[in-house]
PDB file of N, CA and C in Angstrom:
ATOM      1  N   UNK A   1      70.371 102.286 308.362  1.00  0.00           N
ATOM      2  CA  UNK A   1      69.587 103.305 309.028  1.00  0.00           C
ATOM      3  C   UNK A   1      68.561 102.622 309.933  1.00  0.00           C
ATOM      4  N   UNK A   2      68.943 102.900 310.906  1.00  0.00           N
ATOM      5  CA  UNK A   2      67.615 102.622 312.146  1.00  0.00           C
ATOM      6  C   UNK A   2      66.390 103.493 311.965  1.00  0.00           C
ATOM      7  N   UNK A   3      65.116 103.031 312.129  1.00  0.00           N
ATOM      8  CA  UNK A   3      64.301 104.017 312.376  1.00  0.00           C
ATOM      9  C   UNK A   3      63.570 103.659 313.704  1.00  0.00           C
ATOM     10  N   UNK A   4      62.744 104.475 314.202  1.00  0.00           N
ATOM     11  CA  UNK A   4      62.245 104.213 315.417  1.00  0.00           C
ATOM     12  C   UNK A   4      60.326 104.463 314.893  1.00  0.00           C
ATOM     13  N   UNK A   5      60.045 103.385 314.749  1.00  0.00           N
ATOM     14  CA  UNK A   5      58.819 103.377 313.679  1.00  0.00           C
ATOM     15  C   UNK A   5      57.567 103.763 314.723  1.00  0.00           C
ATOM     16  N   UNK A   6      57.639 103.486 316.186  1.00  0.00           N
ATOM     17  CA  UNK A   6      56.759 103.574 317.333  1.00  0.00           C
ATOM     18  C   UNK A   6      57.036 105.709 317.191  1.00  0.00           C
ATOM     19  N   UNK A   7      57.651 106.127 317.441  1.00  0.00           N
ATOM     20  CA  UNK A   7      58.030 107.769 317.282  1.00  0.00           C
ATOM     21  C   UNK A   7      57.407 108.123 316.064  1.00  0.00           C
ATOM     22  N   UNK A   8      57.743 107.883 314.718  1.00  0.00           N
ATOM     23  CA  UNK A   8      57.177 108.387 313.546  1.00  0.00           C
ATOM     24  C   UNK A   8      56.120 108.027 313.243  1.00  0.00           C
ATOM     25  N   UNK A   9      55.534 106.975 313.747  1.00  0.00           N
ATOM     26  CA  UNK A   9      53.787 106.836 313.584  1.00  0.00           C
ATOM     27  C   UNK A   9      53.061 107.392 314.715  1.00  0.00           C
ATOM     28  N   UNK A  10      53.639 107.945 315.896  1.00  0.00           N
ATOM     29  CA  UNK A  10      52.941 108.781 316.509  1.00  0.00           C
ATOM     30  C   UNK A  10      52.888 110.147 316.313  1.00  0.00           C
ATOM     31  N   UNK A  11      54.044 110.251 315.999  1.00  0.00           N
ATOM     32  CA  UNK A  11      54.354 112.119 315.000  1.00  0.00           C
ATOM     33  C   UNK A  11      53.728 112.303 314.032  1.00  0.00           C
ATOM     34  N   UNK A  12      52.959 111.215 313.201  1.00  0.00           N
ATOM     35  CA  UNK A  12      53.066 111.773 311.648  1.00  0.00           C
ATOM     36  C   UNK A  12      50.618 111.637 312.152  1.00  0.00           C
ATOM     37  N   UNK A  13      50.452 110.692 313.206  1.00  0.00           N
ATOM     38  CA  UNK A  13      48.727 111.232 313.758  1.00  0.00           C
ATOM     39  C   UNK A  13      48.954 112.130 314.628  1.00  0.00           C
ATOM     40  N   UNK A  14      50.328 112.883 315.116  1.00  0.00           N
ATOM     41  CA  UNK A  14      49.591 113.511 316.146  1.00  0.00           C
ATOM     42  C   UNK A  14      49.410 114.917 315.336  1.00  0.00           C
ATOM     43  N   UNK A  15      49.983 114.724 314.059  1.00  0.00           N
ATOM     44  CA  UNK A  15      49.487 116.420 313.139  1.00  0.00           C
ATOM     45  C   UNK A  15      48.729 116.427 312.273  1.00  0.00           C
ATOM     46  N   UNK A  16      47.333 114.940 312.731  1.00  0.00           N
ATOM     47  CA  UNK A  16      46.505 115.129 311.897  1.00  0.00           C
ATOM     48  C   UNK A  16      45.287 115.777 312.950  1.00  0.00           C
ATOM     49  N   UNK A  17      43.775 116.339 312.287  1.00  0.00           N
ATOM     50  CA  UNK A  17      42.944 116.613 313.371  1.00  0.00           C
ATOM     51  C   UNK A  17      42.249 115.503 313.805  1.00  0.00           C
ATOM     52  N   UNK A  18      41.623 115.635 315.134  1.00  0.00           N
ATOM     53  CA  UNK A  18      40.908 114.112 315.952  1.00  0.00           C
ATOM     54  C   UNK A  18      40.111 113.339 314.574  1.00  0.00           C
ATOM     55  N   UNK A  19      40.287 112.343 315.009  1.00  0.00           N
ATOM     56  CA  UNK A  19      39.676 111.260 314.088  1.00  0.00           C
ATOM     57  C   UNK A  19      40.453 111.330 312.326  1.00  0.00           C
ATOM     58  N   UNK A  20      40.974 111.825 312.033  1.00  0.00           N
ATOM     59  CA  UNK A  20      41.409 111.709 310.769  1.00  0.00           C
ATOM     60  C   UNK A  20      42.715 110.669 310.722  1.00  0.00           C
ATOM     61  N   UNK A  21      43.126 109.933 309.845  1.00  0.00           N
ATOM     62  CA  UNK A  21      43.988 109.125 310.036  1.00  0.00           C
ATOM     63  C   UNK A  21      44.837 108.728 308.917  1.00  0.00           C
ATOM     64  N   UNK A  22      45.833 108.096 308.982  1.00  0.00           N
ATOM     65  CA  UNK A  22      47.145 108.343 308.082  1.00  0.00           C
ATOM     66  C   UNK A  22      47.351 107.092 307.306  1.00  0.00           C
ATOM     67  N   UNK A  23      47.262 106.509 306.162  1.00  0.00           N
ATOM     68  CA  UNK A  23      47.954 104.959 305.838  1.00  0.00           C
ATOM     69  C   UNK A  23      49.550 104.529 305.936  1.00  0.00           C
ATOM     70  N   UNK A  24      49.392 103.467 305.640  1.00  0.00           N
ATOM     71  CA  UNK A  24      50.849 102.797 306.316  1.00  0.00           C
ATOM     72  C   UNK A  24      51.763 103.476 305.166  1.00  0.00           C
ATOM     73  N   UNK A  25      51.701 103.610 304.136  1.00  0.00           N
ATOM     74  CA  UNK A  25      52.233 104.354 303.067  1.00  0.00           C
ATOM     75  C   UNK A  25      52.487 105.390 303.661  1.00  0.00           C
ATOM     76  N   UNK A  26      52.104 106.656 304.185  1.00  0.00           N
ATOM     77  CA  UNK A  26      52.306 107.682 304.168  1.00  0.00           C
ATOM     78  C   UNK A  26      53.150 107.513 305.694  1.00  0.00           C
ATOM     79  N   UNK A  27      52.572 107.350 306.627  1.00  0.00           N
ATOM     80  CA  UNK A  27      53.872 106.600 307.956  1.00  0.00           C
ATOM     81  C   UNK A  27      55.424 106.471 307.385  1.00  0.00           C
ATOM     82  N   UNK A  28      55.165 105.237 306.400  1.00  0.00           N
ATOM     83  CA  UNK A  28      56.679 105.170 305.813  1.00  0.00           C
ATOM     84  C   UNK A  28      57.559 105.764 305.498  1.00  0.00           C
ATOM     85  N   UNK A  29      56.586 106.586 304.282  1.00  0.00           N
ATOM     86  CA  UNK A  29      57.295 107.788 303.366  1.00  0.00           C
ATOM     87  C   UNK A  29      58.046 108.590 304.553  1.00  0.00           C
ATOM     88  N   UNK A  30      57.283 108.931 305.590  1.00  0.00           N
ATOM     89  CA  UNK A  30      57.447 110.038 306.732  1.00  0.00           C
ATOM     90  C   UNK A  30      59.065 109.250 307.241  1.00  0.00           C
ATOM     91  N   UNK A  31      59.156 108.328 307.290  1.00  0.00           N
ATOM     92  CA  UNK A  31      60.214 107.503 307.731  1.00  0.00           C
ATOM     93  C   UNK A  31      61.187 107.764 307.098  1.00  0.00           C
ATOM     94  N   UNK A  32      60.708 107.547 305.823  1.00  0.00           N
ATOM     95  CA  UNK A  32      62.438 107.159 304.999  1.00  0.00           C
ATOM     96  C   UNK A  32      61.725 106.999 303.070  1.00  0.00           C
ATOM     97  N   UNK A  33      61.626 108.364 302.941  1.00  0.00           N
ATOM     98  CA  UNK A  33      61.081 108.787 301.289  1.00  0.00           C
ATOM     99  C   UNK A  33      61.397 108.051 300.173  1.00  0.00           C
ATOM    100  N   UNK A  34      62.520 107.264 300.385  1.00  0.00           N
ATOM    101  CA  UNK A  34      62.945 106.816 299.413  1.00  0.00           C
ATOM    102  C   UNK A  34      62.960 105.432 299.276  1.00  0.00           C
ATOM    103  N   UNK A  35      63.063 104.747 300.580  1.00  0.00           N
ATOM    104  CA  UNK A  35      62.632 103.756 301.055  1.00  0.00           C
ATOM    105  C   UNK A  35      61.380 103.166 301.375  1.00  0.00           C
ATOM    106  N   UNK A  36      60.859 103.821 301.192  1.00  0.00           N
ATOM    107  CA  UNK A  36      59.148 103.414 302.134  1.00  0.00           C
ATOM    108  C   UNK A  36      58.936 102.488 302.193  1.00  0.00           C
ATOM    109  N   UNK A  37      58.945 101.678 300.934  1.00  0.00           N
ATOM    110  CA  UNK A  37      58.106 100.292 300.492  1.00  0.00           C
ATOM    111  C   UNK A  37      58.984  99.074 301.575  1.00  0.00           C
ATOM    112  N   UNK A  38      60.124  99.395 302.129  1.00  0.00           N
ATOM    113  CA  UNK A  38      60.500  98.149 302.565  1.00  0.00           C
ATOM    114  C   UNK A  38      60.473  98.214 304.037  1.00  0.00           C
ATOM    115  N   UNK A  39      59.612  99.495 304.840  1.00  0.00           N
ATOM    116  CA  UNK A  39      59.226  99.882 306.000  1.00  0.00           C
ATOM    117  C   UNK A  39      57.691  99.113 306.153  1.00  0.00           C
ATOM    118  N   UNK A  40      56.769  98.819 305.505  1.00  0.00           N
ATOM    119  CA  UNK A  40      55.763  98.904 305.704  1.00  0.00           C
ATOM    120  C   UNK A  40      55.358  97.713 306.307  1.00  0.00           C
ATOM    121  N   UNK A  41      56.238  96.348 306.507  1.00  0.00           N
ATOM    122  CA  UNK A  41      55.590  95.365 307.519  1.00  0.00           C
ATOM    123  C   UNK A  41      56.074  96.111 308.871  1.00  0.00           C
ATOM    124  N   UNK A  42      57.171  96.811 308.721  1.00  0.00           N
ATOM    125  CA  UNK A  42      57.668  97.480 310.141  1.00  0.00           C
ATOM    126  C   UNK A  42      56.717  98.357 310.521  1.00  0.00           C
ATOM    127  N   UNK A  43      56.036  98.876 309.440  1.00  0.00           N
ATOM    128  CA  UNK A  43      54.708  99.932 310.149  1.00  0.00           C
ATOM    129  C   UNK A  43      53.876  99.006 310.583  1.00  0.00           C
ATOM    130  N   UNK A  44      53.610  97.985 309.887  1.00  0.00           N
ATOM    131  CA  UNK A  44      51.943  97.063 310.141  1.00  0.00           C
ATOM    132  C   UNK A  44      52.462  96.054 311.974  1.00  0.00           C
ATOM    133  N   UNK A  45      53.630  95.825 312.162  1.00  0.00           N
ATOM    134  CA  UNK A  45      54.191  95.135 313.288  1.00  0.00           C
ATOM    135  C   UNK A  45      54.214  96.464 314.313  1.00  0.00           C
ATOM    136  N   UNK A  46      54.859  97.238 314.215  1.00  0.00           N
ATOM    137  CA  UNK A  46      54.431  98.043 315.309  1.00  0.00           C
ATOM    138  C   UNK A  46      53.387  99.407 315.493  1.00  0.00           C
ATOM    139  N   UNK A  47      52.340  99.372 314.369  1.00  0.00           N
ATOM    140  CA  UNK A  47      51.003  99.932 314.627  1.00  0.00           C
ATOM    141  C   UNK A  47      50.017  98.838 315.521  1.00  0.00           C
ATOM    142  N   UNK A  48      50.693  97.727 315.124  1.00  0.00           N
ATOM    143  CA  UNK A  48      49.646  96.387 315.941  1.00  0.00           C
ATOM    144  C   UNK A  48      50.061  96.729 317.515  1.00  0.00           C
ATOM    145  N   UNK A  49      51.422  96.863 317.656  1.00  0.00           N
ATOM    146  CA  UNK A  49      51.991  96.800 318.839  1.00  0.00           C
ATOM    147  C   UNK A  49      51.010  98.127 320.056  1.00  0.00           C
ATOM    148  N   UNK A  50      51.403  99.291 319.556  1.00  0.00           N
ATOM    149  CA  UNK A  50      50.906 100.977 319.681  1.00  0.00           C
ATOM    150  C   UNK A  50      48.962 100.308 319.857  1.00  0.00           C
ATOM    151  N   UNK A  51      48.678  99.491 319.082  1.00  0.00           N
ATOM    152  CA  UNK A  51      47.196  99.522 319.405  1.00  0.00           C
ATOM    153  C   UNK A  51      47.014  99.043 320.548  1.00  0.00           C
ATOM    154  N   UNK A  52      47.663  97.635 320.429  1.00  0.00           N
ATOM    155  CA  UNK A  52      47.297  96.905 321.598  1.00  0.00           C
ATOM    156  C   UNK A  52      47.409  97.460 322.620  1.00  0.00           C
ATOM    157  N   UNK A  53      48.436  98.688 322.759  1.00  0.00           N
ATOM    158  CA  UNK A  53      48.683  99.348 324.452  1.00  0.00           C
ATOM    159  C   UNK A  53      47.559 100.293 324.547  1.00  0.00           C
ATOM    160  N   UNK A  54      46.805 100.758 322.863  1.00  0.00           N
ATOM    161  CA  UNK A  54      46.008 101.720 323.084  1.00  0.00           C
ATOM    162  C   UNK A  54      46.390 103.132 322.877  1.00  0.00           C
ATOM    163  N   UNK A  55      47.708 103.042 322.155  1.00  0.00           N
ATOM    164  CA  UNK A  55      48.468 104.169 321.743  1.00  0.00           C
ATOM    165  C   UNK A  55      46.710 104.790 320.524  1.00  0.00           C
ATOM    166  N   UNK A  56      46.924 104.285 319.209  1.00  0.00           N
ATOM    167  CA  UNK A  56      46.466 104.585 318.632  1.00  0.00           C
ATOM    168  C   UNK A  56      45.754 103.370 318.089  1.00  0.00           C
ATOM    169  N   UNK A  57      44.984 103.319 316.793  1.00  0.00           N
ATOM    170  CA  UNK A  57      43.670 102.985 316.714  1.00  0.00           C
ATOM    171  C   UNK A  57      43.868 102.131 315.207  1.00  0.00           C
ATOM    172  N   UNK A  58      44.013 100.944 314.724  1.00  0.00           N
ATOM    173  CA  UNK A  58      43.579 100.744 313.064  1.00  0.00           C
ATOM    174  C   UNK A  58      42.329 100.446 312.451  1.00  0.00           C
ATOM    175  N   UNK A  59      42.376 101.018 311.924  1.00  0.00           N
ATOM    176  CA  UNK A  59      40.874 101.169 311.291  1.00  0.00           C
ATOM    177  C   UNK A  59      40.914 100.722 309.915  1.00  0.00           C
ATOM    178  N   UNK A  60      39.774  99.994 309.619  1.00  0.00           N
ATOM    179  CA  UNK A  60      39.490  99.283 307.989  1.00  0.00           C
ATOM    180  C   UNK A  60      37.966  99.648 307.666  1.00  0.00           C
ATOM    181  N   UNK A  61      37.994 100.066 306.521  1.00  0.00           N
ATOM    182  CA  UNK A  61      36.450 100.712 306.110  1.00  0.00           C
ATOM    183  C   UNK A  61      36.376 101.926 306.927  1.00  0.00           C
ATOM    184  N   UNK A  62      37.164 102.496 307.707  1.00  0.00           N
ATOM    185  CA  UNK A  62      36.575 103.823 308.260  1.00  0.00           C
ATOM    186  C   UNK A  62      36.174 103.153 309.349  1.00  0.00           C
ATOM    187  N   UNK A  63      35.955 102.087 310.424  1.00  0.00           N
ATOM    188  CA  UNK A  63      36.113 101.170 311.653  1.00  0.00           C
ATOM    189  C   UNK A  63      36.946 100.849 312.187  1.00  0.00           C
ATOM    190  N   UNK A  64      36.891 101.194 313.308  1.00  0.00           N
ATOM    191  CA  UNK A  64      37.754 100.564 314.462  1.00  0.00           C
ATOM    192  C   UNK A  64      37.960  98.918 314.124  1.00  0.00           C
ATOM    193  N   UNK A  65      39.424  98.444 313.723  1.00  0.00           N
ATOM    194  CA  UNK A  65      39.298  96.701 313.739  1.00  0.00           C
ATOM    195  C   UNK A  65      40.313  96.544 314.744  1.00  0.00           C
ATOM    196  N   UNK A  66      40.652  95.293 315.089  1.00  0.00           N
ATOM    197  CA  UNK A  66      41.045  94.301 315.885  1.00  0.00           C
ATOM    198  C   UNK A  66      42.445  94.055 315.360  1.00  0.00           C
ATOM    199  N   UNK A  67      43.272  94.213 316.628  1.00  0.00           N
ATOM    200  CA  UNK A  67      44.583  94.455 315.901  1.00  0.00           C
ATOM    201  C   UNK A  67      45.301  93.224 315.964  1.00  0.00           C
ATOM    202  N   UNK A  68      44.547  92.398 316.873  1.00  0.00           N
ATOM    203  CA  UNK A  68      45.426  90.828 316.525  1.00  0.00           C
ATOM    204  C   UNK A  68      44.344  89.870 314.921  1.00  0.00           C
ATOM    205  N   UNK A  69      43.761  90.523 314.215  1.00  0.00           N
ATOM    206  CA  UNK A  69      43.051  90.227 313.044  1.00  0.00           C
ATOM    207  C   UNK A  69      42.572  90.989 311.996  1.00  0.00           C
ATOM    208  N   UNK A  70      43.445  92.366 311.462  1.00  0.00           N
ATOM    209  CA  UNK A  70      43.315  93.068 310.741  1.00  0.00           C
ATOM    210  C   UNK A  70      44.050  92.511 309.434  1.00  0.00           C
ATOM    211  N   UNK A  71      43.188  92.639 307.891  1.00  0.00           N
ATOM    212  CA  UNK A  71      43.923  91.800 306.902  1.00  0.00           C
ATOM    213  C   UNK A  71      43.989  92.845 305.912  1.00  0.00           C
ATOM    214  N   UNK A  72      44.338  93.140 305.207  1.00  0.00           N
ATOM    215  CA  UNK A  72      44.389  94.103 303.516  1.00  0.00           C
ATOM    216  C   UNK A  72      44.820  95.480 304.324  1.00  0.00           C
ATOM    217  N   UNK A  73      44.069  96.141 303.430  1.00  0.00           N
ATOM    218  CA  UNK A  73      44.337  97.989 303.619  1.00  0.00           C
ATOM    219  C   UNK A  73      43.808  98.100 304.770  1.00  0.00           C
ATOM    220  N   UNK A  74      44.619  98.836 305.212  1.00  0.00           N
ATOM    221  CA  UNK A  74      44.558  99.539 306.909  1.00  0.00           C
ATOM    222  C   UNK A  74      44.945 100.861 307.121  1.00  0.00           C
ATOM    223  N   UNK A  75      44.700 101.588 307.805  1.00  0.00           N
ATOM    224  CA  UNK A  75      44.886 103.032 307.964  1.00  0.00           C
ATOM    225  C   UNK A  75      44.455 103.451 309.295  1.00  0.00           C
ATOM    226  N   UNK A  76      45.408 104.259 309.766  1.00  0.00           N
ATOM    227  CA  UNK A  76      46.011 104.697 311.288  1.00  0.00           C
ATOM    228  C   UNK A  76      45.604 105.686 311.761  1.00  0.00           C
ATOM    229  N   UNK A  77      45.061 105.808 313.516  1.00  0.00           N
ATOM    230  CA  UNK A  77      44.886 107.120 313.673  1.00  0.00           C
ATOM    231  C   UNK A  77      44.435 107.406 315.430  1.00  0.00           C
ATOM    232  N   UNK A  78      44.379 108.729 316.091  1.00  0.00           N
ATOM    233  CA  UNK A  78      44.890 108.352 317.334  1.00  0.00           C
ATOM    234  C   UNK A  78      43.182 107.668 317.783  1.00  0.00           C
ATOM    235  N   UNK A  79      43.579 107.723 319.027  1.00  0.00           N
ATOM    236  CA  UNK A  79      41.642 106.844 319.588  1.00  0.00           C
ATOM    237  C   UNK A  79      40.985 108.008 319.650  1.00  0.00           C
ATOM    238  N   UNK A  80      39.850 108.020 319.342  1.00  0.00           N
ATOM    239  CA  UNK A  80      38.687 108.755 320.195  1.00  0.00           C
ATOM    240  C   UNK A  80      37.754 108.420 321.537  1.00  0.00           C
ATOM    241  N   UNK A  81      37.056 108.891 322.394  1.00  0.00           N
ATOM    242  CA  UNK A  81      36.223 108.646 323.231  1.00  0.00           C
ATOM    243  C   UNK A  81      35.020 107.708 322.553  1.00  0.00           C
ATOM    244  N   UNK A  82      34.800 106.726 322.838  1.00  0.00           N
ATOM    245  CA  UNK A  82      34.208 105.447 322.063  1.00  0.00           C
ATOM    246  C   UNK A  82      34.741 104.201 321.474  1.00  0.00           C
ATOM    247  N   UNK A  83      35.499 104.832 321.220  1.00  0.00           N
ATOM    248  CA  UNK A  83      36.646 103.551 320.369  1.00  0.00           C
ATOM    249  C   UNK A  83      36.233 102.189 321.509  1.00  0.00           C
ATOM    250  N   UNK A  84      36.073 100.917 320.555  1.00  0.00           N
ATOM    251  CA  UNK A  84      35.661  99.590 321.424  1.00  0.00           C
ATOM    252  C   UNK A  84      37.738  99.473 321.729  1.00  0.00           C
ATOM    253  N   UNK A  85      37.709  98.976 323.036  1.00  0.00           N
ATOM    254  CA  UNK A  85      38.999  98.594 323.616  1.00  0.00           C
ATOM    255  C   UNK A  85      39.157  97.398 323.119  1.00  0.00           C
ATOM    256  N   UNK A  86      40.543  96.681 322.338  1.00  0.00           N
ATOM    257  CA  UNK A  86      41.232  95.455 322.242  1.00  0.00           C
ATOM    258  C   UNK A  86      41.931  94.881 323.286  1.00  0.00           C
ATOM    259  N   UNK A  87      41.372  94.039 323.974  1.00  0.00           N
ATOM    260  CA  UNK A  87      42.254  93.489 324.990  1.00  0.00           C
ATOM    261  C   UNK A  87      43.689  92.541 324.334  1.00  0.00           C
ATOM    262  N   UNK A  88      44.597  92.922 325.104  1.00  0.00           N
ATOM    263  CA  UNK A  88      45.900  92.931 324.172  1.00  0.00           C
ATOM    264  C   UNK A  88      46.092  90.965 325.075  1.00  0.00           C
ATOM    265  N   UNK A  89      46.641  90.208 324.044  1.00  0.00           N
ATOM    266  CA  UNK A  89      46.226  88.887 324.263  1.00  0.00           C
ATOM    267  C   UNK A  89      46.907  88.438 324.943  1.00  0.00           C
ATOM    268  N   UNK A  90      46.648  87.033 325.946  1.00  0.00           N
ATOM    269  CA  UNK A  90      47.352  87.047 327.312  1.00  0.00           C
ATOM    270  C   UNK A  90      48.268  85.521 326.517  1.00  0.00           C
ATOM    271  N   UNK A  91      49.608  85.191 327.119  1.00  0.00           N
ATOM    272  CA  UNK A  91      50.535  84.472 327.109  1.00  0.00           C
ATOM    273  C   UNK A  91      49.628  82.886 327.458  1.00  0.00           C
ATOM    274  N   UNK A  92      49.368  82.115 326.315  1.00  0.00           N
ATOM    275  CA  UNK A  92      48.911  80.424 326.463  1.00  0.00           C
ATOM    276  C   UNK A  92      49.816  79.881 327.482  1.00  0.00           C
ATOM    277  N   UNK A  93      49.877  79.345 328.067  1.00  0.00           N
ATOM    278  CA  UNK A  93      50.417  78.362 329.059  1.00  0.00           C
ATOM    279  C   UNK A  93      49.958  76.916 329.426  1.00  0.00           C
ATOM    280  N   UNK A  94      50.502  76.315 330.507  1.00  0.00           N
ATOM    281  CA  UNK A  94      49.369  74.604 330.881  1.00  0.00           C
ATOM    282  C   UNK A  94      48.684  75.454 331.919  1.00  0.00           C
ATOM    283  N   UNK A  95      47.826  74.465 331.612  1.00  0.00           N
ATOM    284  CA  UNK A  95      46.383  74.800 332.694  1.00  0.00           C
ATOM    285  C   UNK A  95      46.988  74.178 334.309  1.00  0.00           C
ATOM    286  N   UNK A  96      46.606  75.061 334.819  1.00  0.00           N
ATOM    287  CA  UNK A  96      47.198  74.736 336.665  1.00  0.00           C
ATOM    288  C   UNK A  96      46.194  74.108 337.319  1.00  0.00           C
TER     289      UNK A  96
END
């Protein structure tokens, strides 16, 4: 079974109200009920992805965190007006 994890983590905040937000658990379940538990680096890899463009928002403690350095429990949800922007990280290369 394919899932399309970028679609179901935007479906499962966009039927929550502003600012309320969803854990990676419950994303999953929304995915595949029976399965969940073996979705959830696939949620944590592309909730990182969805932030960085600014889709939506991860938050730890009830804060906006940093999606190239978020560690433990995390929980999802769309942006609000304020939210600090993550600049999504640029490709290392040699210096020119």
């Amino acid at each position: 079974m394919t899932v399309d994890m970028e679609a179901v983590i935007l479906e499962v905040l966009s039927k929550l109200a502003p600012g309320k937000s969803a854990s990676s658990e419950e994303v999953a379940r929304a995915a595949s009920p029976e399965r969940w538990q073996r979705l959830t680096g696939h949620v944590r890899a592309t909730a990182r992805g969805l932030a960085r463009q600014g889709k939506i928002v991860v938050t730890r403690h009830g804060k906006p965190a940093d999606p190239e350095n978020f560690k433990g429990v995390y929980r999802l949800r769309m942006p609000l007006d304020g939210d600090p922007k993550f600049a999504a990280p640029t490709p290392e290369g040699p210096e020119e």
